[in-house]
PDB file of N, CA and C in Angstrom:
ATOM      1  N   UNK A   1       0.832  -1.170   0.000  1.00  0.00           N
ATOM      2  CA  UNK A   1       0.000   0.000   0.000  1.00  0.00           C
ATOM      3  C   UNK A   1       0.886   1.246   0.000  1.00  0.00           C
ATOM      4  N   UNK A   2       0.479   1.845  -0.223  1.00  0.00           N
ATOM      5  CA  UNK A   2       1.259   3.700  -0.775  1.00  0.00           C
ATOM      6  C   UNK A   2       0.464   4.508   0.243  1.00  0.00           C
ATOM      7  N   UNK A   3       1.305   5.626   0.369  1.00  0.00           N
ATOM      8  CA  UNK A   3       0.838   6.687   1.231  1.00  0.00           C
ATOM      9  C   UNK A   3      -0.179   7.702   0.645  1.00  0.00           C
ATOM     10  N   UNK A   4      -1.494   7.504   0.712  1.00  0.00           N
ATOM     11  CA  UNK A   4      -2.419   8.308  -0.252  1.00  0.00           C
ATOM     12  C   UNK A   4      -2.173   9.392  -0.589  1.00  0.00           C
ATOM     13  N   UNK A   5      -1.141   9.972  -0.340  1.00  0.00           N
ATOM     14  CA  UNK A   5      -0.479  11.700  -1.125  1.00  0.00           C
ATOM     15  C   UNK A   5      -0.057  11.231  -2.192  1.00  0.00           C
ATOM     16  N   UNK A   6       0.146   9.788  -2.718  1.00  0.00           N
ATOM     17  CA  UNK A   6       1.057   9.501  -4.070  1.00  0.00           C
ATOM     18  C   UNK A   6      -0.200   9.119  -4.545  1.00  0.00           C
ATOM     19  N   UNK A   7      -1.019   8.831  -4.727  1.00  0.00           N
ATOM     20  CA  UNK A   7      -2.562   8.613  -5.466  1.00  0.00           C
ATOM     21  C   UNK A   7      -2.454   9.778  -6.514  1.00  0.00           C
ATOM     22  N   UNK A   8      -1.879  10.802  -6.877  1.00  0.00           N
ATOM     23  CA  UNK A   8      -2.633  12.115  -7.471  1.00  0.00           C
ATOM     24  C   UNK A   8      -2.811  11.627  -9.012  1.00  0.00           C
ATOM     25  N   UNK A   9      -3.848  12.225 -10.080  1.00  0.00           N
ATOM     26  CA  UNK A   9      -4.258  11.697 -11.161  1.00  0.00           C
ATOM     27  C   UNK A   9      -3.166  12.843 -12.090  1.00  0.00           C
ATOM     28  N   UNK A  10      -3.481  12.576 -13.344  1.00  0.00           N
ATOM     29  CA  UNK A  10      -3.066  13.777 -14.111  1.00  0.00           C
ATOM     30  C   UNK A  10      -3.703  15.160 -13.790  1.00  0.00           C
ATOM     31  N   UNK A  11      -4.882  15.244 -13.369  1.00  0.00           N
ATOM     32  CA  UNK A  11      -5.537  16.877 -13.392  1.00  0.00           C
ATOM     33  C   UNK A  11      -4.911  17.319 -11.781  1.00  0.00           C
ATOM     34  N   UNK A  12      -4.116  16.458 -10.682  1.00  0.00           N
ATOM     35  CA  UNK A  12      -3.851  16.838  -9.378  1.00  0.00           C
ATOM     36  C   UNK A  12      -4.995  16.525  -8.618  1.00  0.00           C
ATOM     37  N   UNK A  13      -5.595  15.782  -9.016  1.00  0.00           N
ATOM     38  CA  UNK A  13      -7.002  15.290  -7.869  1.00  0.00           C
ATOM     39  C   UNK A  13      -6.639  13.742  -7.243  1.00  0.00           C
ATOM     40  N   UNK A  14      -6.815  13.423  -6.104  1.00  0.00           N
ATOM     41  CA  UNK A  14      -6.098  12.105  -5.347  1.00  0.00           C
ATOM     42  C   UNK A  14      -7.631  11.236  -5.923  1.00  0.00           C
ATOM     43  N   UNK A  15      -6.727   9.880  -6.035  1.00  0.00           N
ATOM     44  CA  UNK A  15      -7.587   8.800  -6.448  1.00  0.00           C
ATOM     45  C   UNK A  15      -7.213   7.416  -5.280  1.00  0.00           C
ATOM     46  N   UNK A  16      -8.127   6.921  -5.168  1.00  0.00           N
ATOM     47  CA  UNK A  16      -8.243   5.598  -4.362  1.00  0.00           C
ATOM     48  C   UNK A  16      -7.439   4.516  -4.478  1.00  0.00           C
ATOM     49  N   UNK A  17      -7.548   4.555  -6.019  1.00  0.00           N
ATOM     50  CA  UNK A  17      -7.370   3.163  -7.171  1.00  0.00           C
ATOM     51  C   UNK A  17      -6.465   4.099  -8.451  1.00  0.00           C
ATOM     52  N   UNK A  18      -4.833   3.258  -9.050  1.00  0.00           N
ATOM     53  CA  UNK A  18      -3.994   3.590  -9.620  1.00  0.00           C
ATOM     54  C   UNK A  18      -3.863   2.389 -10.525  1.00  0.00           C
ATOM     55  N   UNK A  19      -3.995   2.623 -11.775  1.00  0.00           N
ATOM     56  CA  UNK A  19      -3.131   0.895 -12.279  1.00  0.00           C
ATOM     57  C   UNK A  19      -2.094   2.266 -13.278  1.00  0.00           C
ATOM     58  N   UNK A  20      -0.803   1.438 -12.902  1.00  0.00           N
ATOM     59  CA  UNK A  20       0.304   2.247 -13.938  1.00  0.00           C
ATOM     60  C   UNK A  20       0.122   1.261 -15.110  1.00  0.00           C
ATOM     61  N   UNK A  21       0.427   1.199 -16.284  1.00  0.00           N
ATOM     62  CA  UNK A  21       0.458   0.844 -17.305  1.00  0.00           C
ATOM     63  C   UNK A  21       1.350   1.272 -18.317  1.00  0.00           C
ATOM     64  N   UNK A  22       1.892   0.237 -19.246  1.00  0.00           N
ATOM     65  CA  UNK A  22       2.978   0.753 -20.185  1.00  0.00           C
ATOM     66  C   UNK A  22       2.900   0.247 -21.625  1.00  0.00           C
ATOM     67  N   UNK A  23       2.413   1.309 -22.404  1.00  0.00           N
ATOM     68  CA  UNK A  23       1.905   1.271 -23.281  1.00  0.00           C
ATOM     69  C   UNK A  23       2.773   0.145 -24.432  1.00  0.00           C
ATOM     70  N   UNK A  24       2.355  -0.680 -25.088  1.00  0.00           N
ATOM     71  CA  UNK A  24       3.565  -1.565 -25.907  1.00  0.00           C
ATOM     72  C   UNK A  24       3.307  -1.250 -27.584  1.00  0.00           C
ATOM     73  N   UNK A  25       1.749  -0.770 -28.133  1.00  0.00           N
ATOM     74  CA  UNK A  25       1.832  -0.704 -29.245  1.00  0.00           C
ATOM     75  C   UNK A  25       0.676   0.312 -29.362  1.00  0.00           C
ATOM     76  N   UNK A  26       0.421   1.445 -30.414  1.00  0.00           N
ATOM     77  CA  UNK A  26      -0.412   2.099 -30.786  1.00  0.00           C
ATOM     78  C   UNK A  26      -0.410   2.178 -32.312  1.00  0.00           C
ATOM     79  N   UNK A  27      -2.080   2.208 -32.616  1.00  0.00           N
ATOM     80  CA  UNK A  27      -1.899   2.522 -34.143  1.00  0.00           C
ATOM     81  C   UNK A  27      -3.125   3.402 -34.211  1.00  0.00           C
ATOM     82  N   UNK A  28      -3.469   4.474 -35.264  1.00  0.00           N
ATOM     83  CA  UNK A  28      -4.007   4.547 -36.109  1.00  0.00           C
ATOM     84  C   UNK A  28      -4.771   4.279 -37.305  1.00  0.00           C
ATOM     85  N   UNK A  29      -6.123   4.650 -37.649  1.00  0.00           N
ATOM     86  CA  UNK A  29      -6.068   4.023 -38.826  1.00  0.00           C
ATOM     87  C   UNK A  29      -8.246   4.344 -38.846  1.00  0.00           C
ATOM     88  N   UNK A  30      -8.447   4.901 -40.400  1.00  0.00           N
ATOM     89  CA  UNK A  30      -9.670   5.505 -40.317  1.00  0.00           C
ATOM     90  C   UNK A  30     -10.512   6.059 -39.212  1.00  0.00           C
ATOM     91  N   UNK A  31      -9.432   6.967 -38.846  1.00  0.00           N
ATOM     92  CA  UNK A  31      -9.762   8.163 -37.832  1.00  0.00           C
ATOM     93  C   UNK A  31     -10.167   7.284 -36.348  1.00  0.00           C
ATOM     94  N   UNK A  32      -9.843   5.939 -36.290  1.00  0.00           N
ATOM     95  CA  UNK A  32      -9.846   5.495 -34.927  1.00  0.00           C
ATOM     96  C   UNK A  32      -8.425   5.043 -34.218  1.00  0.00           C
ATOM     97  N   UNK A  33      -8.575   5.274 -33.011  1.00  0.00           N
ATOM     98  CA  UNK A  33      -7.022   4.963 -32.356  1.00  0.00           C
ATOM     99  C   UNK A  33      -7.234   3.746 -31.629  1.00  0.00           C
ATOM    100  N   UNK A  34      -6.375   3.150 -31.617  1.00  0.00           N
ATOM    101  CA  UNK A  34      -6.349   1.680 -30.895  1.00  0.00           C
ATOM    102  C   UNK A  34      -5.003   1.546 -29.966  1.00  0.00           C
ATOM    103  N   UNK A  35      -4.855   1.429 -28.754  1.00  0.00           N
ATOM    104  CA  UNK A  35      -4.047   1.174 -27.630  1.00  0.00           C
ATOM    105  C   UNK A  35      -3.568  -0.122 -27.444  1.00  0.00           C
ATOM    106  N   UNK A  36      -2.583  -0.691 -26.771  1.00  0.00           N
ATOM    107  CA  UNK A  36      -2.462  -2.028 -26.404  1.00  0.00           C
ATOM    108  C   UNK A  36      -1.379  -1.980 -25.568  1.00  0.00           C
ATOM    109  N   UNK A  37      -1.743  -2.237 -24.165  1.00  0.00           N
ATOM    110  CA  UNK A  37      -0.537  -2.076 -23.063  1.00  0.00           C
ATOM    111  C   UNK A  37      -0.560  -3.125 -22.092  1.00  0.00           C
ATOM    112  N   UNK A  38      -0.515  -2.829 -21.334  1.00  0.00           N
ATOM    113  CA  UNK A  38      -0.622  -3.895 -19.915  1.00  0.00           C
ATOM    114  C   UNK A  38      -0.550  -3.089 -18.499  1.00  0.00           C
ATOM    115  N   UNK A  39      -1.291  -3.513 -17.442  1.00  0.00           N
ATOM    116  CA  UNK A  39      -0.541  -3.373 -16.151  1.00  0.00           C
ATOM    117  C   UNK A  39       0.388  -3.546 -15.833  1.00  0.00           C
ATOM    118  N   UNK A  40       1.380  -2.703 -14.816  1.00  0.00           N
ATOM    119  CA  UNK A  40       2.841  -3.101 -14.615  1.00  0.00           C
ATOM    120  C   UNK A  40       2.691  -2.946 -12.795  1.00  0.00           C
ATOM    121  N   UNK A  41       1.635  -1.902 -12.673  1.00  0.00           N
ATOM    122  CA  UNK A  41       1.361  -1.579 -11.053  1.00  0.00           C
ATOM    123  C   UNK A  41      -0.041  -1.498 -10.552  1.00  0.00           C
ATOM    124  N   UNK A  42       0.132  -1.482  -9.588  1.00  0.00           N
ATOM    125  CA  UNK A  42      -1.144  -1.055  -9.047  1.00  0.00           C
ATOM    126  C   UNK A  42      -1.186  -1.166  -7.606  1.00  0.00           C
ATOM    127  N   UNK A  43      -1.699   0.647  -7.350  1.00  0.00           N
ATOM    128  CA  UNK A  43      -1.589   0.865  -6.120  1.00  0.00           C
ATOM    129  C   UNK A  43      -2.967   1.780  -5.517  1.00  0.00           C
ATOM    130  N   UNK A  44      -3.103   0.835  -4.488  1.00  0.00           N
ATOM    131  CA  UNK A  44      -4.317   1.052  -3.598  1.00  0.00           C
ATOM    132  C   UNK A  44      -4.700   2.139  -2.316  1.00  0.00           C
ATOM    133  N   UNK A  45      -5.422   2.701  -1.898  1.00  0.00           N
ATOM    134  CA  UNK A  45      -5.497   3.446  -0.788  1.00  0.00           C
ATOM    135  C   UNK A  45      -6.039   2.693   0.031  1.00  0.00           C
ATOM    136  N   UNK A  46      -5.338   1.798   1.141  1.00  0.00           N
ATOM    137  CA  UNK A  46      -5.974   1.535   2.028  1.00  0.00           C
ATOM    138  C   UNK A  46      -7.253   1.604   2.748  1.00  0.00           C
ATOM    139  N   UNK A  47      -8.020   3.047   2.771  1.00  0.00           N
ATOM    140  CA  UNK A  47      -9.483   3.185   2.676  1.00  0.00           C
ATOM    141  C   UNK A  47     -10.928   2.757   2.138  1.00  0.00           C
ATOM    142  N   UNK A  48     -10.046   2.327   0.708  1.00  0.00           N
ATOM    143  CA  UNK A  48     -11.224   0.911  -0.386  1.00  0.00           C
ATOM    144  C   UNK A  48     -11.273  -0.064   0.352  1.00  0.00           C
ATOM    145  N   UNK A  49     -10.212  -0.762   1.386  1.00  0.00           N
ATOM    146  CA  UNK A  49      -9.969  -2.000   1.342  1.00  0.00           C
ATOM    147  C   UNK A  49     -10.997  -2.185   2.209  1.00  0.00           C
ATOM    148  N   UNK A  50     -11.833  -3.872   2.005  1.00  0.00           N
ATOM    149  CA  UNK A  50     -12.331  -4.199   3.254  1.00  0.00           C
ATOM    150  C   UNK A  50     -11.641  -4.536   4.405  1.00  0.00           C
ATOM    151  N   UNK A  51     -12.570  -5.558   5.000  1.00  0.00           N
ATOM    152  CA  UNK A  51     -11.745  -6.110   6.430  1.00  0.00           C
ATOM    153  C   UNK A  51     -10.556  -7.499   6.106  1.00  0.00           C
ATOM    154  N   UNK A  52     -10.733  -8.075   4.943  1.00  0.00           N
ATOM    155  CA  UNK A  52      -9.686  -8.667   4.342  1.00  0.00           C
ATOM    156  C   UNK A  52      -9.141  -8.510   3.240  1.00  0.00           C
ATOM    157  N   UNK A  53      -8.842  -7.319   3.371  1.00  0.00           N
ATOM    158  CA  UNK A  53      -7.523  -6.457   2.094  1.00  0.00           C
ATOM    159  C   UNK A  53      -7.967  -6.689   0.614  1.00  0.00           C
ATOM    160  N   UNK A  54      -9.426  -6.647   0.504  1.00  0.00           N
ATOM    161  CA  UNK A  54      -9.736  -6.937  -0.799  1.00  0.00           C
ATOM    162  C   UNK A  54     -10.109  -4.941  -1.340  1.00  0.00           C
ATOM    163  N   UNK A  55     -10.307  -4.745  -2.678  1.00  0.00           N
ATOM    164  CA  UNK A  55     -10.844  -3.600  -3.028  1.00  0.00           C
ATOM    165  C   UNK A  55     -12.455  -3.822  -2.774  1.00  0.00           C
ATOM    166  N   UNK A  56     -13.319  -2.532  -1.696  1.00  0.00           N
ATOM    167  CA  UNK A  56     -14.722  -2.811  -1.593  1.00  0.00           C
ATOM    168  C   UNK A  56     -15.062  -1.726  -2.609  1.00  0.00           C
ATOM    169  N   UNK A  57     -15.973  -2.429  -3.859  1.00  0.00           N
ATOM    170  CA  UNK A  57     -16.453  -1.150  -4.763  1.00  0.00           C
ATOM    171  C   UNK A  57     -17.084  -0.667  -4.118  1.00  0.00           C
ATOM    172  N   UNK A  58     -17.746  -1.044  -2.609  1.00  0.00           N
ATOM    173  CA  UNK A  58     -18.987   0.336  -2.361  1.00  0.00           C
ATOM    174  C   UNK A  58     -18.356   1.315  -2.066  1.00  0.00           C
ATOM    175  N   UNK A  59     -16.875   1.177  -1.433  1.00  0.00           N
ATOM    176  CA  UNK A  59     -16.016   2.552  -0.761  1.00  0.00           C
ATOM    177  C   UNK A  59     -15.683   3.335  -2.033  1.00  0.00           C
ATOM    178  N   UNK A  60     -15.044   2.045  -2.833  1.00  0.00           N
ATOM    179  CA  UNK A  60     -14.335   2.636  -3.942  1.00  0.00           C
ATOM    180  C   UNK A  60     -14.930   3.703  -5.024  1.00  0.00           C
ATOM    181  N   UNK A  61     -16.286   3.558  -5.469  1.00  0.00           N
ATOM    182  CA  UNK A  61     -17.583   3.337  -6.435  1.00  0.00           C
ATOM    183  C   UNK A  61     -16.711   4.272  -7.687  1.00  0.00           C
ATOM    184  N   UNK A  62     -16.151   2.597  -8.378  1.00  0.00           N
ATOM    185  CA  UNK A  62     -15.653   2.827  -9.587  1.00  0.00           C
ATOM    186  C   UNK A  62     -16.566   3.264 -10.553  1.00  0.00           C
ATOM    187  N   UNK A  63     -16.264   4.145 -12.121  1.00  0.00           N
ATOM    188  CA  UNK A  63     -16.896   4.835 -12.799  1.00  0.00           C
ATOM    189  C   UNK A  63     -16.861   4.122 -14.009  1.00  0.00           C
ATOM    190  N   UNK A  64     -18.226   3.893 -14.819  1.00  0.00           N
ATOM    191  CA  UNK A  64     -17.765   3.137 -16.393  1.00  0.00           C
ATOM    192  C   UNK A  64     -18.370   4.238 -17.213  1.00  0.00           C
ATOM    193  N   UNK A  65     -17.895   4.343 -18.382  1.00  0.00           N
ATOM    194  CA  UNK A  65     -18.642   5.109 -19.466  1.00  0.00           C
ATOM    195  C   UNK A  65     -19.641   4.273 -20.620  1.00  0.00           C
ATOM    196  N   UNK A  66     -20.772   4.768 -20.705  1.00  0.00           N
ATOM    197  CA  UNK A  66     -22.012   4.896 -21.493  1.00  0.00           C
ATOM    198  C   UNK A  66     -21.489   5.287 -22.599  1.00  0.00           C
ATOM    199  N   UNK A  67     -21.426   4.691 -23.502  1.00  0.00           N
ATOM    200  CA  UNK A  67     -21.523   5.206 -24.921  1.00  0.00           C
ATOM    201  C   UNK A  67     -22.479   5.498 -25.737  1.00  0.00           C
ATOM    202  N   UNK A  68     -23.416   4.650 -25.336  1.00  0.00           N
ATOM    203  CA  UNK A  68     -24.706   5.040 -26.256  1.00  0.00           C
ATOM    204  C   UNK A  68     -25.402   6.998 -25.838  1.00  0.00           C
ATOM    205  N   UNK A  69     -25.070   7.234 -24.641  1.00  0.00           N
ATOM    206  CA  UNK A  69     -25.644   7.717 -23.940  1.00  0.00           C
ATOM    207  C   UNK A  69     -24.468   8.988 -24.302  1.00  0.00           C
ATOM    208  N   UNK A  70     -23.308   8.685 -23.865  1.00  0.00           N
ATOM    209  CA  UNK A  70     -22.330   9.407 -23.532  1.00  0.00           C
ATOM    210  C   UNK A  70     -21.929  10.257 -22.095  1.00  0.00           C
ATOM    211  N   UNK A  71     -22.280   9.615 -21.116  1.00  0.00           N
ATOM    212  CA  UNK A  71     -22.277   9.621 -19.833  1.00  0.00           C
ATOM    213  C   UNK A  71     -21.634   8.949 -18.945  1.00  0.00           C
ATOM    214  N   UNK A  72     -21.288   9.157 -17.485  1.00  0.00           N
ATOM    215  CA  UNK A  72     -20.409   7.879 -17.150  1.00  0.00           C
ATOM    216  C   UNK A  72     -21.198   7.845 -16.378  1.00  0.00           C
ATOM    217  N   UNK A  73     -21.204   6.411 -14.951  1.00  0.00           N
ATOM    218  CA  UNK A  73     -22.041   5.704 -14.021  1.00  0.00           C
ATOM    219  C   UNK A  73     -21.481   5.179 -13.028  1.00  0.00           C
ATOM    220  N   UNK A  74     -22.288   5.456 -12.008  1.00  0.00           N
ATOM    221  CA  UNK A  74     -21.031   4.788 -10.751  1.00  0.00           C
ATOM    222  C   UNK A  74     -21.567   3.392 -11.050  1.00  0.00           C
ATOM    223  N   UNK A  75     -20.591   2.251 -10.799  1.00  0.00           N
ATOM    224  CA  UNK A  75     -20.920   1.077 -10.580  1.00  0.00           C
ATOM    225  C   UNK A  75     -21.759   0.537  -9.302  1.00  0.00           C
ATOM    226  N   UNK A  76     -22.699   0.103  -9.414  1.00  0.00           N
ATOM    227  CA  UNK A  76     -24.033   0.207  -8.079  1.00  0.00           C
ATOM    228  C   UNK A  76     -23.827  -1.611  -7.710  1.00  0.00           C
ATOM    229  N   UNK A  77     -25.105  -1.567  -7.037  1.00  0.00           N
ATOM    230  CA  UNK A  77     -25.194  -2.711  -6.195  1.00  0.00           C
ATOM    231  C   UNK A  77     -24.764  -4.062  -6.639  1.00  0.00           C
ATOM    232  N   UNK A  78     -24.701  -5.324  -6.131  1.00  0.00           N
ATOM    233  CA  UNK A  78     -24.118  -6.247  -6.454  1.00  0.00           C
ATOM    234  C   UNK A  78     -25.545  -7.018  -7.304  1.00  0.00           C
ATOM    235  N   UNK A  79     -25.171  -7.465  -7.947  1.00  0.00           N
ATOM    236  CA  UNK A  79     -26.689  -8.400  -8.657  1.00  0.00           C
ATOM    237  C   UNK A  79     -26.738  -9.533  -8.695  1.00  0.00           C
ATOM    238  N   UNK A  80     -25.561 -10.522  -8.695  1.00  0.00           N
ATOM    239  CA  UNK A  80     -25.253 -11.980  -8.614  1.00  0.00           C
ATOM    240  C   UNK A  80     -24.041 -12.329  -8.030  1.00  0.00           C
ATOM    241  N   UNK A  81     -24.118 -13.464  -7.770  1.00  0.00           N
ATOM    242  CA  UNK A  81     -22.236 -14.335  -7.857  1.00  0.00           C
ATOM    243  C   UNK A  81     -22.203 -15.068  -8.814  1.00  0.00           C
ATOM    244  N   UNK A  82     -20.317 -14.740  -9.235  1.00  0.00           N
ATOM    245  CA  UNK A  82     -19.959 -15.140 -10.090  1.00  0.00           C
ATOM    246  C   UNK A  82     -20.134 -16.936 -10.201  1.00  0.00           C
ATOM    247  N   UNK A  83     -20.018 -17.088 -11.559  1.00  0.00           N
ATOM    248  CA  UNK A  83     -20.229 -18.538 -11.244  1.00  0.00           C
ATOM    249  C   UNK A  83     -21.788 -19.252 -10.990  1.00  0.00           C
ATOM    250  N   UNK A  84     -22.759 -18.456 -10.486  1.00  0.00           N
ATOM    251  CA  UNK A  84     -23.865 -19.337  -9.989  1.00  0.00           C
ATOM    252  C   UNK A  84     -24.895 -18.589 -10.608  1.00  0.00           C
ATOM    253  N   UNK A  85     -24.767 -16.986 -11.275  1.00  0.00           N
ATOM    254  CA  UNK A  85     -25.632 -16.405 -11.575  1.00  0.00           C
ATOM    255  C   UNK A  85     -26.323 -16.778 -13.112  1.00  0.00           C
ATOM    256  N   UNK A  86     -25.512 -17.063 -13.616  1.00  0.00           N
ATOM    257  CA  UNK A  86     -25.705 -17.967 -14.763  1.00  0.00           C
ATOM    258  C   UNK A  86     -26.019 -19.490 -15.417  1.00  0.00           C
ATOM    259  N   UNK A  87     -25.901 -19.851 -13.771  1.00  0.00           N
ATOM    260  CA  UNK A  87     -26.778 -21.585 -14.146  1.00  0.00           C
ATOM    261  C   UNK A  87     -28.083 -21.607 -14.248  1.00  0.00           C
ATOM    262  N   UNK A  88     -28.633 -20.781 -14.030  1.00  0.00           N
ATOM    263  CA  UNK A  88     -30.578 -21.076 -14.263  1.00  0.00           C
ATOM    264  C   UNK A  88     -30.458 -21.405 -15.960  1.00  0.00           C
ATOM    265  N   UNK A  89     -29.372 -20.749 -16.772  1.00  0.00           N
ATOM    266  CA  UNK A  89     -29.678 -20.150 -17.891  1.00  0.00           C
ATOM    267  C   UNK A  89     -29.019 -21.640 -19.182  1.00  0.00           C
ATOM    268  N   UNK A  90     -28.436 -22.199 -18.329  1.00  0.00           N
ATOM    269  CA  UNK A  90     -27.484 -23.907 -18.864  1.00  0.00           C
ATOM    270  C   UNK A  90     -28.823 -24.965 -19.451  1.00  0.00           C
TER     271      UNK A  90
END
C-alpha cells in the first residue's frame, strides 16, 4: 500500500485506485485509435480496502462510461455471484 499523497491523477485530484500501465503498441487508422498495453502496477489506498484487504467497490464506487448515452455511471449494487448467476440459464 502507498501513502495516499502519491494517489494524485493527471488533473492533481487524489484517487483511491492507480493501475500504472505501459503502453507496448499504438496505431491509427480511419480516424480510430487503438491502444495495447498492460498493467505493470497497481496501487491502492488503504481506505477501499475491506476487512480482508480486498478492493470494496462500495467505498471505492468505480466509474464506467455509457456510450450510447455518452455519460459515465457509478458502478451500483451487487446483482449476482460469479459462477452461480448464470446456471438457471445452462
Amino acid at each position: 500500500m502507498l501513502d495516499t499523497n502519491v494517489l494524485i491523477d493527471y488533473f492533481g485530484r487524489r484517487q483511491p485506485y492507480f493501475d500504472d500501465c505501459l503502453l507496448l503498441f499504438y496505431a491509427e487508422r480511419g480516424g480510430e485509435k487503438r491502444f495495447i498495453g498492460g498493467i505493470v502496477n497497481t496501487s491502492v489506498d488503504e481506505g477501499i480496502l475491506d476487512d480482508e484487504g480486498r478492493v470494496d467497490f462500495g467505498k471505492m464506487r468505480p466509474i464506467v462510461y455509457n456510450s450510447t448515452r455518452r455519460i459515465y455511471r457509478v458502478v451500483g449494487d451487487v446483482v449476482g455471484g460469479a459462477w452461480e448467476a448464470g446456471k438457471p440459464l445452462l
